[in-house]
N, C-alpha and C. Protein backbone atom coordinates (compact mmCIF):
# COMPACT_ATOMS: atom_id res chain seq x y z
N UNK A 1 51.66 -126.20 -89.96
CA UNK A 1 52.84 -125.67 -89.30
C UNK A 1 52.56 -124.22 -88.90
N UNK A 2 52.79 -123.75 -87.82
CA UNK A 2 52.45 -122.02 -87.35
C UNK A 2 53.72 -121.57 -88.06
N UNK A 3 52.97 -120.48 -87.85
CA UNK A 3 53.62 -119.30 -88.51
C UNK A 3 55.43 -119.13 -87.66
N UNK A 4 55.08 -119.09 -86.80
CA UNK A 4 56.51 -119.11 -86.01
C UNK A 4 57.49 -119.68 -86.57
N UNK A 5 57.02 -121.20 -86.37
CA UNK A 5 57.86 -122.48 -86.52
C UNK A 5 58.72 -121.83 -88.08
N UNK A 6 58.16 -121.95 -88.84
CA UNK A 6 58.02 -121.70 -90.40
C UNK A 6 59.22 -121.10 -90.54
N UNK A 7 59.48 -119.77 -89.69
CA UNK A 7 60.66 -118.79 -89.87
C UNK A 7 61.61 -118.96 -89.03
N UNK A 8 61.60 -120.17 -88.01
CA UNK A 8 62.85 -120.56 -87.62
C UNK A 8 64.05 -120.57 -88.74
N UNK A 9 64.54 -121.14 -89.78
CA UNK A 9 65.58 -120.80 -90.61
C UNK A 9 65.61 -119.44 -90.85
N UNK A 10 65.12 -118.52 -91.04
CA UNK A 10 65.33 -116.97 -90.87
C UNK A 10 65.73 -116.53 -89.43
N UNK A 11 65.76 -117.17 -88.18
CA UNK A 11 65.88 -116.62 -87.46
C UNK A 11 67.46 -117.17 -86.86
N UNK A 12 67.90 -118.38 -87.39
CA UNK A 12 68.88 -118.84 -87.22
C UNK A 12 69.37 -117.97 -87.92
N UNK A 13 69.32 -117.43 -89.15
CA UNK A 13 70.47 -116.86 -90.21
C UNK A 13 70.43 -115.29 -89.57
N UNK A 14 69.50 -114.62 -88.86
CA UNK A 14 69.37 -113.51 -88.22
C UNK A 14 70.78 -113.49 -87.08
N UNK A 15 70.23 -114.36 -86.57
CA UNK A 15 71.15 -114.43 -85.28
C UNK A 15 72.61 -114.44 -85.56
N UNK A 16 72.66 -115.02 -86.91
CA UNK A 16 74.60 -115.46 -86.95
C UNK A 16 74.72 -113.70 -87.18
N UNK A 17 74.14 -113.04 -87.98
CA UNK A 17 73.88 -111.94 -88.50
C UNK A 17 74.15 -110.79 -87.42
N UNK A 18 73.31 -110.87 -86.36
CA UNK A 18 73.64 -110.12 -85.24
C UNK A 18 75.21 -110.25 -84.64
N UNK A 19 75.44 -111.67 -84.44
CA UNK A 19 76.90 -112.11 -84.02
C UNK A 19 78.09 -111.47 -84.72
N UNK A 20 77.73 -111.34 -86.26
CA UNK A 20 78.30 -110.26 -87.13
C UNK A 20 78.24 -109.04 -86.74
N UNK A 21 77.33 -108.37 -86.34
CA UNK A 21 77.31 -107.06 -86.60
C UNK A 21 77.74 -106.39 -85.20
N UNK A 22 77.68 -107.32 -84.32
CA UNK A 22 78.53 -107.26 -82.97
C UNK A 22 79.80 -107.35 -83.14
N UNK A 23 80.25 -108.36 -83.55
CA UNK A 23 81.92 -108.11 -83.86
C UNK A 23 82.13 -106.80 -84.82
N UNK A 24 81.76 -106.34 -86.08
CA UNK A 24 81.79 -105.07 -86.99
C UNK A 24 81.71 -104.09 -85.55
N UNK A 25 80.92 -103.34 -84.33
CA UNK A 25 80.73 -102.82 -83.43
C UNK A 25 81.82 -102.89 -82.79
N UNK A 26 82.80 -104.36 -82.67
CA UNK A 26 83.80 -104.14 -81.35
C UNK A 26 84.72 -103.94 -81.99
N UNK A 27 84.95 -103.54 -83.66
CA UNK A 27 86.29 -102.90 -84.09
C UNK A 27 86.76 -104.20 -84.73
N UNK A 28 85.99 -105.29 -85.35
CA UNK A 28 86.82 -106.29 -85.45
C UNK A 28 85.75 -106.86 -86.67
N UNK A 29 86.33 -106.20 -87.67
CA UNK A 29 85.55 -105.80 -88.95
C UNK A 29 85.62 -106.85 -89.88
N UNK A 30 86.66 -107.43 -89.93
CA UNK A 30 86.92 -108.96 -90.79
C UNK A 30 86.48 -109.66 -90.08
N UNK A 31 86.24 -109.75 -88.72
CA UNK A 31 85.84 -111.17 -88.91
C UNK A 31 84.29 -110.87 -88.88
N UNK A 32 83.99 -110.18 -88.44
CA UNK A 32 83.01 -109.63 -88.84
C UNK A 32 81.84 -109.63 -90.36
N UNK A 33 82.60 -109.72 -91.21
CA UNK A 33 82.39 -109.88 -92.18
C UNK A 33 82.50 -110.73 -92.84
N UNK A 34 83.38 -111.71 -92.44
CA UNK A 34 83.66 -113.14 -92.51
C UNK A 34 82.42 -113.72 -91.88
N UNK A 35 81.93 -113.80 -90.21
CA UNK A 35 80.93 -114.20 -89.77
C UNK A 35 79.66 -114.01 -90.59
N UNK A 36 79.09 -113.20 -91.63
CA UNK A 36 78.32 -112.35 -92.19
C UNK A 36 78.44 -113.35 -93.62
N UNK A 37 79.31 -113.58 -94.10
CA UNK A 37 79.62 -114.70 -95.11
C UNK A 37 79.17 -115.78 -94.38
N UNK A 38 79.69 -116.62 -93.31
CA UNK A 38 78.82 -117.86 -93.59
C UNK A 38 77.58 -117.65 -93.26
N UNK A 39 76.71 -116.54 -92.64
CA UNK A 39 75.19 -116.38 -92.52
C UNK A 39 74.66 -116.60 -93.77
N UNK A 40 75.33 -115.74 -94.36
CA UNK A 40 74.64 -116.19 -95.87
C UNK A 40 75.35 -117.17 -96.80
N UNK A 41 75.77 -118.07 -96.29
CA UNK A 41 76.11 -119.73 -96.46
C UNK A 41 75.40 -120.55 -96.13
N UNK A 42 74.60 -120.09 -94.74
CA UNK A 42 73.98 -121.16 -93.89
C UNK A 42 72.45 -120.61 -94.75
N UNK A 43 72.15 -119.80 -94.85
CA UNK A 43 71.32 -119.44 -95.94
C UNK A 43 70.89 -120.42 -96.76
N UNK A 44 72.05 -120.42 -97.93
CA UNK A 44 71.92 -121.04 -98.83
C UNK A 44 72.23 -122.81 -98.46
N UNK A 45 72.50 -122.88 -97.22
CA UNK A 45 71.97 -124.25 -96.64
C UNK A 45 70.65 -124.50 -96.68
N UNK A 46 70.41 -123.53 -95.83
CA UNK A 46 68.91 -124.32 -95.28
C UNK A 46 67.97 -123.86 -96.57
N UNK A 47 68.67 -123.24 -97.58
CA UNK A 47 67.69 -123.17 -98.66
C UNK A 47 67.57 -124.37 -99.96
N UNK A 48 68.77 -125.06 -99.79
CA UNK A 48 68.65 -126.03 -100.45
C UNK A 48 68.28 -127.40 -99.85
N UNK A 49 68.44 -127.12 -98.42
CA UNK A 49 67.71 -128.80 -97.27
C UNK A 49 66.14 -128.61 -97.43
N UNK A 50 65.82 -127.38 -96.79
CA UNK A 50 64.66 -128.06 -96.68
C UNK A 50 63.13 -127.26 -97.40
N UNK A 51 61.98 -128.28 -97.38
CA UNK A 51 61.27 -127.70 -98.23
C UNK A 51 60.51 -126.39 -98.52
N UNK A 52 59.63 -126.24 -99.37
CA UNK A 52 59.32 -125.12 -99.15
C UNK A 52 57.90 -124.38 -98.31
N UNK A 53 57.31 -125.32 -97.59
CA UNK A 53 56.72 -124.91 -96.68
C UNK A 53 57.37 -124.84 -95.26
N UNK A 54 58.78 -125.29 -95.45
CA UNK A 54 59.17 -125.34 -93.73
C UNK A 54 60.67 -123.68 -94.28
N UNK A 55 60.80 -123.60 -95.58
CA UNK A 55 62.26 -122.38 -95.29
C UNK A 55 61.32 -121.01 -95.21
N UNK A 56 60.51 -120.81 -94.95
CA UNK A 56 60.12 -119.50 -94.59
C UNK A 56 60.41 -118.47 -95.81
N UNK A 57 60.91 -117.19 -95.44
CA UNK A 57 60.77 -116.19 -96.77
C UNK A 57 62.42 -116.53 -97.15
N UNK A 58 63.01 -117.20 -96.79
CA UNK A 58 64.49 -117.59 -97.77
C UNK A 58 64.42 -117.94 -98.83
N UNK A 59 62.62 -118.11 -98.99
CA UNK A 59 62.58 -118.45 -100.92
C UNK A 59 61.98 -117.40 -101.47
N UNK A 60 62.76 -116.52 -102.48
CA UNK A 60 62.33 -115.79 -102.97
C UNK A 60 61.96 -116.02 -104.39
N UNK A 61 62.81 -117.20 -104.95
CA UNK A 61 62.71 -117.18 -106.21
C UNK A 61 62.79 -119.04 -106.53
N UNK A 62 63.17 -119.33 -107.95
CA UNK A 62 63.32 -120.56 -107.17
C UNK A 62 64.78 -120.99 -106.71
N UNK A 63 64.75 -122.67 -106.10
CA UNK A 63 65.74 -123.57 -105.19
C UNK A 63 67.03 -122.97 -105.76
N UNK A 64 67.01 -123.56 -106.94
CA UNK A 64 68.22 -123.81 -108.06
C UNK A 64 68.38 -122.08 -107.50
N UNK A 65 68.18 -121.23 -107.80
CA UNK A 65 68.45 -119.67 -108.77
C UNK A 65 68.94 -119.06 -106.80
N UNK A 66 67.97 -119.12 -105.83
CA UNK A 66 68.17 -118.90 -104.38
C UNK A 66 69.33 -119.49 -103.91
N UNK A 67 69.97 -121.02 -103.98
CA UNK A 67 71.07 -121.63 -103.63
C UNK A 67 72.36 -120.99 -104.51
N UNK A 68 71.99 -121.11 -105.54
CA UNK A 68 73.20 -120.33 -106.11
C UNK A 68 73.64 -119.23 -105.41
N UNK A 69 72.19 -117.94 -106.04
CA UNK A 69 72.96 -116.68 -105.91
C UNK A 69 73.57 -116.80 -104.24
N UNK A 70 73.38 -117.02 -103.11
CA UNK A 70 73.16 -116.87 -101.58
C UNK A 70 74.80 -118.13 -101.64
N UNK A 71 74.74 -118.43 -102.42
CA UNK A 71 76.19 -119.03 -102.30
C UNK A 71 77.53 -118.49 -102.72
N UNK A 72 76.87 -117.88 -103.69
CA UNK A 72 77.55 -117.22 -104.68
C UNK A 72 78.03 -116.00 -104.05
N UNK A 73 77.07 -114.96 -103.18
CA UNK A 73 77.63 -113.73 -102.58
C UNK A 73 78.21 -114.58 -101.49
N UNK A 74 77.34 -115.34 -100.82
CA UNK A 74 78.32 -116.02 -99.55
C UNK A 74 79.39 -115.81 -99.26
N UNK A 75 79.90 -116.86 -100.42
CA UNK A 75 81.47 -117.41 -100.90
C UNK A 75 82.32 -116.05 -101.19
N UNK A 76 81.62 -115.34 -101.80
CA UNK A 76 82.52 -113.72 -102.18
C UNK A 76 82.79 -112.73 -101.07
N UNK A 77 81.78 -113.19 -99.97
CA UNK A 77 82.07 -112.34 -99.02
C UNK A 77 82.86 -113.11 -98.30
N UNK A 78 83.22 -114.60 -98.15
CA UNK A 78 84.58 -114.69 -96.88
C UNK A 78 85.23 -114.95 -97.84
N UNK A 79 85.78 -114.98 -98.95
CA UNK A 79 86.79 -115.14 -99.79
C UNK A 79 87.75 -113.29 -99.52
N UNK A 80 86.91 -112.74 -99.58
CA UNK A 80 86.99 -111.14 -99.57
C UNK A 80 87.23 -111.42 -98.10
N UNK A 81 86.76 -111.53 -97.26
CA UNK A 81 87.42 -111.37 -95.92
C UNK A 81 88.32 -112.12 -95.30
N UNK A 82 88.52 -113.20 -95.73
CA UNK A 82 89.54 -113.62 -95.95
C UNK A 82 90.84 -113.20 -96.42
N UNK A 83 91.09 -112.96 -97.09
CA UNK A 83 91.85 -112.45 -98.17
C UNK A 83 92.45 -110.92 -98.24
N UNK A 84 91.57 -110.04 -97.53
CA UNK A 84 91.99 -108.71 -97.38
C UNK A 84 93.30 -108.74 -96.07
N UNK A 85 94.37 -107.93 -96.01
CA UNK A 85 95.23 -107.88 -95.55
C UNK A 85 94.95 -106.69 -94.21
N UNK A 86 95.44 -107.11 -92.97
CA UNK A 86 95.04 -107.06 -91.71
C UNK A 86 95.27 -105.10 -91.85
N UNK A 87 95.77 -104.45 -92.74
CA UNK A 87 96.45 -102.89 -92.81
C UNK A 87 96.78 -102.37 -91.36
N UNK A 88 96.88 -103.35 -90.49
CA UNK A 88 97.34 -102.55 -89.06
C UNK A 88 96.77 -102.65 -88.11
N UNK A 89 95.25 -103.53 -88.77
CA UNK A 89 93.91 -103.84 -87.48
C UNK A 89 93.90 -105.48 -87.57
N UNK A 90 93.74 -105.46 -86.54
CA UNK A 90 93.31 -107.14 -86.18
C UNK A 90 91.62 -107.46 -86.72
């Protein structure tokens, strides 16, 4: 498998990432941060689908301990953006 191919799942989770940090830029910070939560959802997707010569550097540690934690902040970050109250901004 090239090297490229390999880090396609990093580059998908990049991209939602950017889509985040574009909305945070246009003043629109929850969802923003919400978008930024499921990146690192889809994360901990593609870290528990597929193996470990095709997820690229999404494995840092092992399956079990990577799916968790990456779910675990995931979930805390759109629960948290979710959940925070609009104070006057959309």
């Amino acid at each position: 498998m090239t090297a490229l191919r390999r880090q396609i799942p990093v580059l998908v989770v990049v991209g939602v990432i950017v889509a985040a940090v574009v909305l945070v830029l246009a003043d629109r910070w929850r969802r923003g941060a919400f978008v930024f939560g499921i990146a690192v959802l889809v994360a901990a997707g593609l870290r528990l689908l597929l193996t470990e010569d095709r997820v690229g550097i999404l494995a840092v540690r092992s399956r079990a301990f990577d799916t968790f934690s990456l779910a675990l902040v995931g979930g805390a970050v759109v629960w948290l953006a979710v959940s925070i109250d609009p104070l006057g901004t959309d």
